[in-house]
Protein backbone atom coordinates (compact mmCIF):
# COMPACT_ATOMS: atom_id res chain seq x y z
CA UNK A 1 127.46 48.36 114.50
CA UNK A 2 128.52 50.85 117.48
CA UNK A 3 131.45 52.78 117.28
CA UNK A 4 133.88 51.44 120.09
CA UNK A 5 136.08 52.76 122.05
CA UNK A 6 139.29 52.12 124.14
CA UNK A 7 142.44 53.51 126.17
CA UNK A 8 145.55 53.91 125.13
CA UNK A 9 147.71 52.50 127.42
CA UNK A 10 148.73 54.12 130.37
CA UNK A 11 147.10 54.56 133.80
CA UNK A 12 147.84 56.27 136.88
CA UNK A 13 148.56 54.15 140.30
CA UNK A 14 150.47 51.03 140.94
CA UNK A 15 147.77 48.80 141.56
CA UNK A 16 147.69 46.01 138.74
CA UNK A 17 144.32 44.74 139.85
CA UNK A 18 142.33 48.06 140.42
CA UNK A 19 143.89 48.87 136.80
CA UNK A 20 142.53 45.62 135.21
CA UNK A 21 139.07 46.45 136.87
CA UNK A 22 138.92 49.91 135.59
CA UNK A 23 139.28 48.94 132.00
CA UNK A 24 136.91 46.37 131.99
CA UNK A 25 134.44 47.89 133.43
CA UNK A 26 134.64 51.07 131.18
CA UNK A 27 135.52 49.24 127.90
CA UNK A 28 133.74 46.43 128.13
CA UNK A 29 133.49 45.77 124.08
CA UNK A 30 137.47 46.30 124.21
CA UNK A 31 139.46 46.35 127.02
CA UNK A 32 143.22 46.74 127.03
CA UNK A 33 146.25 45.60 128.94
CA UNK A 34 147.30 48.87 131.55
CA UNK A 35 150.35 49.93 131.72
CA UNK A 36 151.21 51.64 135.00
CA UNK A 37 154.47 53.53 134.88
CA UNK A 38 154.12 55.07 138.43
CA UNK A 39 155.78 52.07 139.50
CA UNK A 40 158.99 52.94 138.30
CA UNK A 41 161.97 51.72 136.01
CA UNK A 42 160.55 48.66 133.93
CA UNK A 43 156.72 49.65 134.42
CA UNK A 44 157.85 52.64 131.99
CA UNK A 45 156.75 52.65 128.11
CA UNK A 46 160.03 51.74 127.39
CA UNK A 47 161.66 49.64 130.15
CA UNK A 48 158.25 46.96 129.58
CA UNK A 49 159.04 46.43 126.20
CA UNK A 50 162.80 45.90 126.40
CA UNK A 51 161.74 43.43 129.19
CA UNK A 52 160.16 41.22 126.24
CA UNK A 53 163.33 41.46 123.81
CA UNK A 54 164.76 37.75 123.16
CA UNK A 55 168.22 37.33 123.67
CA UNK A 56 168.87 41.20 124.24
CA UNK A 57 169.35 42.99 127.84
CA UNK A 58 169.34 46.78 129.03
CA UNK A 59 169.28 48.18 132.50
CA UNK A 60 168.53 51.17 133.72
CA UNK A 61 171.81 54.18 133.45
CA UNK A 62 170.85 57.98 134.85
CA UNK A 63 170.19 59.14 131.74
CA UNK A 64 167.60 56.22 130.54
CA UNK A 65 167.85 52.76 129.61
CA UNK A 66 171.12 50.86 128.04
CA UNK A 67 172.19 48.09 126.54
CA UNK A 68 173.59 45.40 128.66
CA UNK A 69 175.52 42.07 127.71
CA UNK A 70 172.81 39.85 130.35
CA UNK A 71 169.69 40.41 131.84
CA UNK A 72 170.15 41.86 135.42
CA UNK A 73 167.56 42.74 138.20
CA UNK A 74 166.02 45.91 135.90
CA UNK A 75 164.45 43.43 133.05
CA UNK A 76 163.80 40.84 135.15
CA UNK A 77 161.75 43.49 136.97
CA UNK A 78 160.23 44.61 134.32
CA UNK A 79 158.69 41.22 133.16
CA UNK A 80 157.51 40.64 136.79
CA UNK A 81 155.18 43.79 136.88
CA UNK A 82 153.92 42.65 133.30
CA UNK A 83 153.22 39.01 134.75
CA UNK A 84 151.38 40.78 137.37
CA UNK A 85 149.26 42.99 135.15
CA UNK A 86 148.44 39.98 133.10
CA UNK A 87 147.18 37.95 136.40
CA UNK A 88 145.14 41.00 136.99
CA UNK A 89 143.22 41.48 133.64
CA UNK A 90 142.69 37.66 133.05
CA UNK A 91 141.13 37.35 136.16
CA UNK A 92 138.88 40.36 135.26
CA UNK A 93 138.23 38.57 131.77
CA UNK A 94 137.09 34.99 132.43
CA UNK A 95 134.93 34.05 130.02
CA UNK A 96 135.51 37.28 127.91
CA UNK A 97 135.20 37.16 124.16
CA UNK A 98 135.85 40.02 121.97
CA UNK A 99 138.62 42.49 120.83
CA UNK A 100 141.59 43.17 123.69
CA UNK A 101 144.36 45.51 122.98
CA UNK A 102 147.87 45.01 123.97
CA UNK A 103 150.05 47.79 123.63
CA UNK A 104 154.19 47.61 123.02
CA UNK A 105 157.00 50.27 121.74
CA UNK A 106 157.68 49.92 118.41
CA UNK A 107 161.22 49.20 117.13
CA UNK A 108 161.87 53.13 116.06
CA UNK A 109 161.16 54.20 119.46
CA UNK A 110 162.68 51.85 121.30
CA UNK A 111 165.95 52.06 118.99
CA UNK A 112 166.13 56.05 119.33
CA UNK A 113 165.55 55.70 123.74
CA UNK A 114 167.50 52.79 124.41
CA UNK A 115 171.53 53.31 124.59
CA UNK A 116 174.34 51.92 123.27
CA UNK A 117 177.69 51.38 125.85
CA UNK A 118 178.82 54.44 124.78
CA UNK A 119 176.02 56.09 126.16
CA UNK A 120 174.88 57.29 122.02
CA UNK A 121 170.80 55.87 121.09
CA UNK A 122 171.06 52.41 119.35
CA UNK A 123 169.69 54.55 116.45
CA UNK A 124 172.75 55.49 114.95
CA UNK A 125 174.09 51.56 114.09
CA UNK A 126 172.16 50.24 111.54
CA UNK A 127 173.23 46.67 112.45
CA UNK A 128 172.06 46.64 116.09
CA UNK A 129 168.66 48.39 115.12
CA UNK A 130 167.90 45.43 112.80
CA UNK A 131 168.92 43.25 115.71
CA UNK A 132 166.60 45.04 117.76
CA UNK A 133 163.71 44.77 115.66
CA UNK A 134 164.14 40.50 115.24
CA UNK A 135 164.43 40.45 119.20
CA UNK A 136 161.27 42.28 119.58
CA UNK A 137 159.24 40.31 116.52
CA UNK A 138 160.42 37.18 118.59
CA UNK A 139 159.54 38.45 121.69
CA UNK A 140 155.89 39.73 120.78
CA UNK A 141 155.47 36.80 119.69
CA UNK A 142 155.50 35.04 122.96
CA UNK A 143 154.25 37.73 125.03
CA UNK A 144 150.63 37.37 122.43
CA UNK A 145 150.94 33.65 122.46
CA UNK A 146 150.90 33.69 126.35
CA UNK A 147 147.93 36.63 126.24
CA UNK A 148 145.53 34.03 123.85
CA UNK A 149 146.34 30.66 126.15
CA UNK A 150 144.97 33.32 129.52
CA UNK A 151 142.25 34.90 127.67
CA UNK A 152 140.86 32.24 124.94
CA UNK A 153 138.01 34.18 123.88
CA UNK A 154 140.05 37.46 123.08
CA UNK A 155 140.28 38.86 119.69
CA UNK A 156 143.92 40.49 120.22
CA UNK A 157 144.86 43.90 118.99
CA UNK A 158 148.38 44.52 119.19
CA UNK A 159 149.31 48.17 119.35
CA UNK A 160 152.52 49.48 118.60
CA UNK A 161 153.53 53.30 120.04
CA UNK A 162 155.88 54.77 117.72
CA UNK A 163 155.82 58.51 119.00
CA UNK A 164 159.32 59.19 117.91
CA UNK A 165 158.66 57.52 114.43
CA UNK A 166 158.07 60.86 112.57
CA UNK A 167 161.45 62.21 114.34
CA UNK A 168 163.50 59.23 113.18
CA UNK A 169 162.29 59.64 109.52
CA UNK A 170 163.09 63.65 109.28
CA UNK A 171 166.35 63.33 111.37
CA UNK A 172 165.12 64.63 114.59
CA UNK A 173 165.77 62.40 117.39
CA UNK A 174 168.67 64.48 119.09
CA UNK A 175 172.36 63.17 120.32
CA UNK A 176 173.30 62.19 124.16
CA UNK A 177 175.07 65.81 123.85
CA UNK A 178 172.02 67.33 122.45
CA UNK A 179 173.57 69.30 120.52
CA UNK A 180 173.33 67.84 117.27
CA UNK A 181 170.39 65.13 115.74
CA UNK A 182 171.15 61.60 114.06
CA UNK A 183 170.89 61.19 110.68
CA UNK A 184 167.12 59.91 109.33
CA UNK A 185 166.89 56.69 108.52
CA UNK A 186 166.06 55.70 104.93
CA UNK A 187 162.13 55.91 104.36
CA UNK A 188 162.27 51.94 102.97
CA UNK A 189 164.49 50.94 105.91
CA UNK A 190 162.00 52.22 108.62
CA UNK A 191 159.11 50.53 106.62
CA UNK A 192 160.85 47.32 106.38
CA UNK A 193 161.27 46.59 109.95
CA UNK A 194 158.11 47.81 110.90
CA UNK A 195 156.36 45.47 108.34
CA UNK A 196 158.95 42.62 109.74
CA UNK A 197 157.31 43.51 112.93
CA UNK A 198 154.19 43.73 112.20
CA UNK A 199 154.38 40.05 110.69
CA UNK A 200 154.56 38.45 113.80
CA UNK A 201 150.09 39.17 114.54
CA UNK A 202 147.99 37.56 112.41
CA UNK A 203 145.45 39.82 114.00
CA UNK A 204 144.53 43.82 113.81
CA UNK A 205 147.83 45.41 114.52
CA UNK A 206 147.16 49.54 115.19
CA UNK A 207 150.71 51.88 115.22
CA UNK A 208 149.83 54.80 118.23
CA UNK A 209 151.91 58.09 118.03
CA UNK A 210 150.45 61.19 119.85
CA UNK A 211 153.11 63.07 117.68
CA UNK A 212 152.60 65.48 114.79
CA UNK A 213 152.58 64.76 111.00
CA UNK A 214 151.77 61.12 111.42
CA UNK A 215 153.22 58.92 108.53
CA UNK A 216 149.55 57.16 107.50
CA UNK A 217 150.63 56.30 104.15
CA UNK A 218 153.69 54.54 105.52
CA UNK A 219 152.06 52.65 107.96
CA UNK A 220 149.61 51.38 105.93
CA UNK A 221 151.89 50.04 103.30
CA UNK A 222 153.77 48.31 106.27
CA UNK A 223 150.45 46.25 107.01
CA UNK A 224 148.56 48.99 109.38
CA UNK A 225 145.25 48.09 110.29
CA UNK A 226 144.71 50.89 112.41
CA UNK A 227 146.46 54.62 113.21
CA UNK A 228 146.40 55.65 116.69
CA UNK A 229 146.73 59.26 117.08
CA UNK A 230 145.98 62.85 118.82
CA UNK A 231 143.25 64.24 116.68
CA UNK A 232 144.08 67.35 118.08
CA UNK A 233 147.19 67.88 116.14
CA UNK A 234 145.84 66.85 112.48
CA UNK A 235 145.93 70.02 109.78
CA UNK A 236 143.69 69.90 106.76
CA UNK A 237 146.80 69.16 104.76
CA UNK A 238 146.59 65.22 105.93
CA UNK A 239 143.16 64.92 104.64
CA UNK A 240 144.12 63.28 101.57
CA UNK A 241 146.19 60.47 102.98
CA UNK A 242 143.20 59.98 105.83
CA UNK A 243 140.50 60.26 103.38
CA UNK A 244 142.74 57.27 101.05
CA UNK A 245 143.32 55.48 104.49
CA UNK A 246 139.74 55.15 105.85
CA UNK A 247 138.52 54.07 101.63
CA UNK A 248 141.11 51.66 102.05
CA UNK A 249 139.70 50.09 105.41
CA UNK A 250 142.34 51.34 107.95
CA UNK A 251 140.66 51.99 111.05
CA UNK A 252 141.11 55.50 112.71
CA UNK A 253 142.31 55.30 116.44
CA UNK A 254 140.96 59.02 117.04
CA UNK A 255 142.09 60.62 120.18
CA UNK A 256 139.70 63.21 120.70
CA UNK A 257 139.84 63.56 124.66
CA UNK A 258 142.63 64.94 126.61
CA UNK A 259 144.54 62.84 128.35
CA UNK A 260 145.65 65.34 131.40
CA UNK A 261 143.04 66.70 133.29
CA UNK A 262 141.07 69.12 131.71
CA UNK A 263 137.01 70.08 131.39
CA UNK A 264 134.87 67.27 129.70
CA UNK A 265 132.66 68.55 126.97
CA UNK A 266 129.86 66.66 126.23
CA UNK A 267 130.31 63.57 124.64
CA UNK A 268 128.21 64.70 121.50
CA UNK A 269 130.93 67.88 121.15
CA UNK A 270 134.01 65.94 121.76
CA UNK A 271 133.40 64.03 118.27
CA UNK A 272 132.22 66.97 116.49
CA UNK A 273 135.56 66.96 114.82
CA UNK A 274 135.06 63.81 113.15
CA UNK A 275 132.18 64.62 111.88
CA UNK A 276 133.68 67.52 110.27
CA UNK A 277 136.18 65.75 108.77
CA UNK A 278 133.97 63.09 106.88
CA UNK A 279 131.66 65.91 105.97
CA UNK A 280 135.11 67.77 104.48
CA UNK A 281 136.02 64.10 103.26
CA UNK A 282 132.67 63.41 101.44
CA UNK A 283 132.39 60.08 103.14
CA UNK A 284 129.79 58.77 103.89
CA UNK A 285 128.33 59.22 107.68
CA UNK A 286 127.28 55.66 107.95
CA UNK A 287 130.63 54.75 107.53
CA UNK A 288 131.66 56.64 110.59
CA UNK A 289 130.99 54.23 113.28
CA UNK A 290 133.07 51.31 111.01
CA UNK A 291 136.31 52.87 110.66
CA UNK A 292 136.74 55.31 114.33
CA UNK A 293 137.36 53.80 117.71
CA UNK A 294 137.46 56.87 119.98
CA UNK A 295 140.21 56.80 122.50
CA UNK A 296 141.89 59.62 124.61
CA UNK A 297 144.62 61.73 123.01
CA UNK A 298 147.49 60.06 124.72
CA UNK A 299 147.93 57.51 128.01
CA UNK A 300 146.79 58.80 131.05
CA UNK A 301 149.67 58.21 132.94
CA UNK A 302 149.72 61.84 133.92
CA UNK A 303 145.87 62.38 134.77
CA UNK A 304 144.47 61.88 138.50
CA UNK A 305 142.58 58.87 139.01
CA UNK A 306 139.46 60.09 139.04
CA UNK A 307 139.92 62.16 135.33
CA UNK A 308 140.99 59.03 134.41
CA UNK A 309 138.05 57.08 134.84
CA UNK A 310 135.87 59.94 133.90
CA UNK A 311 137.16 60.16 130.45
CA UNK A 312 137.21 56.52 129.52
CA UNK A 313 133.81 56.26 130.49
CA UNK A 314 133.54 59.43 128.49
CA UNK A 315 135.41 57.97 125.50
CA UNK A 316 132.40 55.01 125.75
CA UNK A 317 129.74 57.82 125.86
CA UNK A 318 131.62 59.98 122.68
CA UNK A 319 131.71 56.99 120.38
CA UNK A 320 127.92 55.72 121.16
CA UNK A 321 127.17 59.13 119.89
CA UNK A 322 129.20 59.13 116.90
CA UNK A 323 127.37 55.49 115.84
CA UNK A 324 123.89 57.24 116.88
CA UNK A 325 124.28 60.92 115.01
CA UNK A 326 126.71 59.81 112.41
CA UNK A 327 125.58 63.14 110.80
């Protein structure tokens, strides 16, 4: 079996249809829904997934997104350009069978960006982030119902980005003011509603943060199949909990390329670091091409158009070498 290899999420440009035909033509063992940000309020990270909560509203304030009592022109916005994305990639997939990734923000995120009235993050009141996470169970739900009855033959991966996860647990997510940080939310609490969450697939469901000192063992205990992360920022000191992770089948989402423009190595050299960490593992190299999918570090929202291309064709080219020189 071949290691694989997909995007993240993001992509430069507005165009929903030249995004869709990117991704399957680079990935074409597992393509993945684009997001294109570039577009504006409501094609952002965050503004797309409040535009699937169920019964829950924000709109878009100067300093970010906020809470609003019905939906107004920003959400309904924001569910247009994700209609329009999905015309684009099922037209690009008929007759497709395989994996597909769909990406959303996961309810720590989205409770420490979006705002309360007041103008503080939802973070802060316990009540309204459980809220929070049954609107977005309910709403995933749809939004993966309505990506199986476009694209029959799909094998759906939902991915969950989480990059402020790791903040939220130490009590780093910082005030309006900025001047002081919220309190972290209990370890069982955070686990809880991601697991609620999670529930709602009965497919792979892989958490993405390109943030330091990933929580692995957390995620997996919440139901995990996969970690998506920048392998970049890993220290020797997580080998453990990886090395317990891959031996207990989660899959390893490794970001090895960068995902602003930079120099391509060759494909060979941009794995090299997995290799080194099985060989410092002691797992087996057979195993390697089972449990990585090699992605880039982060979205390429920020890369030019052309880098972007080049490195998920590169990401193809990186993980056909890992399955071919596992050693």
């Amino acid at each position: 079996m071949s290691a694989g290899a997909t995007g993240v999420g993001s992509l430069p440009g507005g165009d929903a249809r030249e995004a869709a035909k990117t991704v399957t033509g680079s990935f074409e063992e597992f393509p993945y829904l684009a997001e294109l940000p570039a577009r504006g309020p409501g094609a952002d990270m965050i503004g797309r997934s409040l535009g699937l909560l169920v019964d829950m509203y924000a709109h878009v304030e100067p300093s970010g997104w906020r809470i609003s009592d019905r939906p107004g022109r920003d959400s309904k916005r924001s569910r247009s350009w994700l209609g329009e994305d999905l015309d684009a990639l099922e037209e690009f997939t008929q007759g497709y069978t395989g994996k597909l990734k769909v990406q959303a923000v996961g309810p720590w995120t989205l409770a420490s960006a979006l705002e309360l009235h007041g103008g503080e993050a939802l973070l802060q009141d316990a009540g309204a982030c459980r809220d929070l996470a049954g609107s977005l169970a309910e709403g995933l739900r749809e939004h993966l119902a309505d990506v199986r009855r476009r694209i029959p033959g799909a094998d759906v991966v939902l991915q969950l980005d989480e990059p402020s996860l790791t903040a939220v647990l130490l009590g780093r997510v910082r005030s309006a003011s900025g001047y002081r940080t919220y309190r972290a939310v209990d370890r069982q609490v955070v686990e809880g509603a991601l697991r609620d969450v999670f529930a709602v697939h009965d497919g792979d469901v892989v958490v993405h943060s390109c943030a330091p000192e990933v929580p692995f063992a957390l995620l997996r205990r919440a139901g995990a199949t996969g970690v998506s992360f920048d392998f970049s920022l890993l220290t020797e000191r997580e080998d453990d909990v990886i090395g317990e992770a891959v031996e207990g089948g989660t899959k390893l989402f490794a970001g090895v390329v960068p995902g602003t423009d930079a120099p391509l190595s060759d494909p060979g050299g941009s794995v090299m670091g997995v290799r080194k960490l099985w060989r410092r593992l002691g797992l087996a190299p057979g195993t390697l091409a089972e449990s990585v999918v090699v992605t880039p570090s982060c979205g390429l929202a920020g890369a030019s158009p052309a880098y972007a291309r080049a490195v998920q064709a590169h990401c193809v080219r990186a993980a056909r070498s890992l399955a071919d020189n596992p050693e």
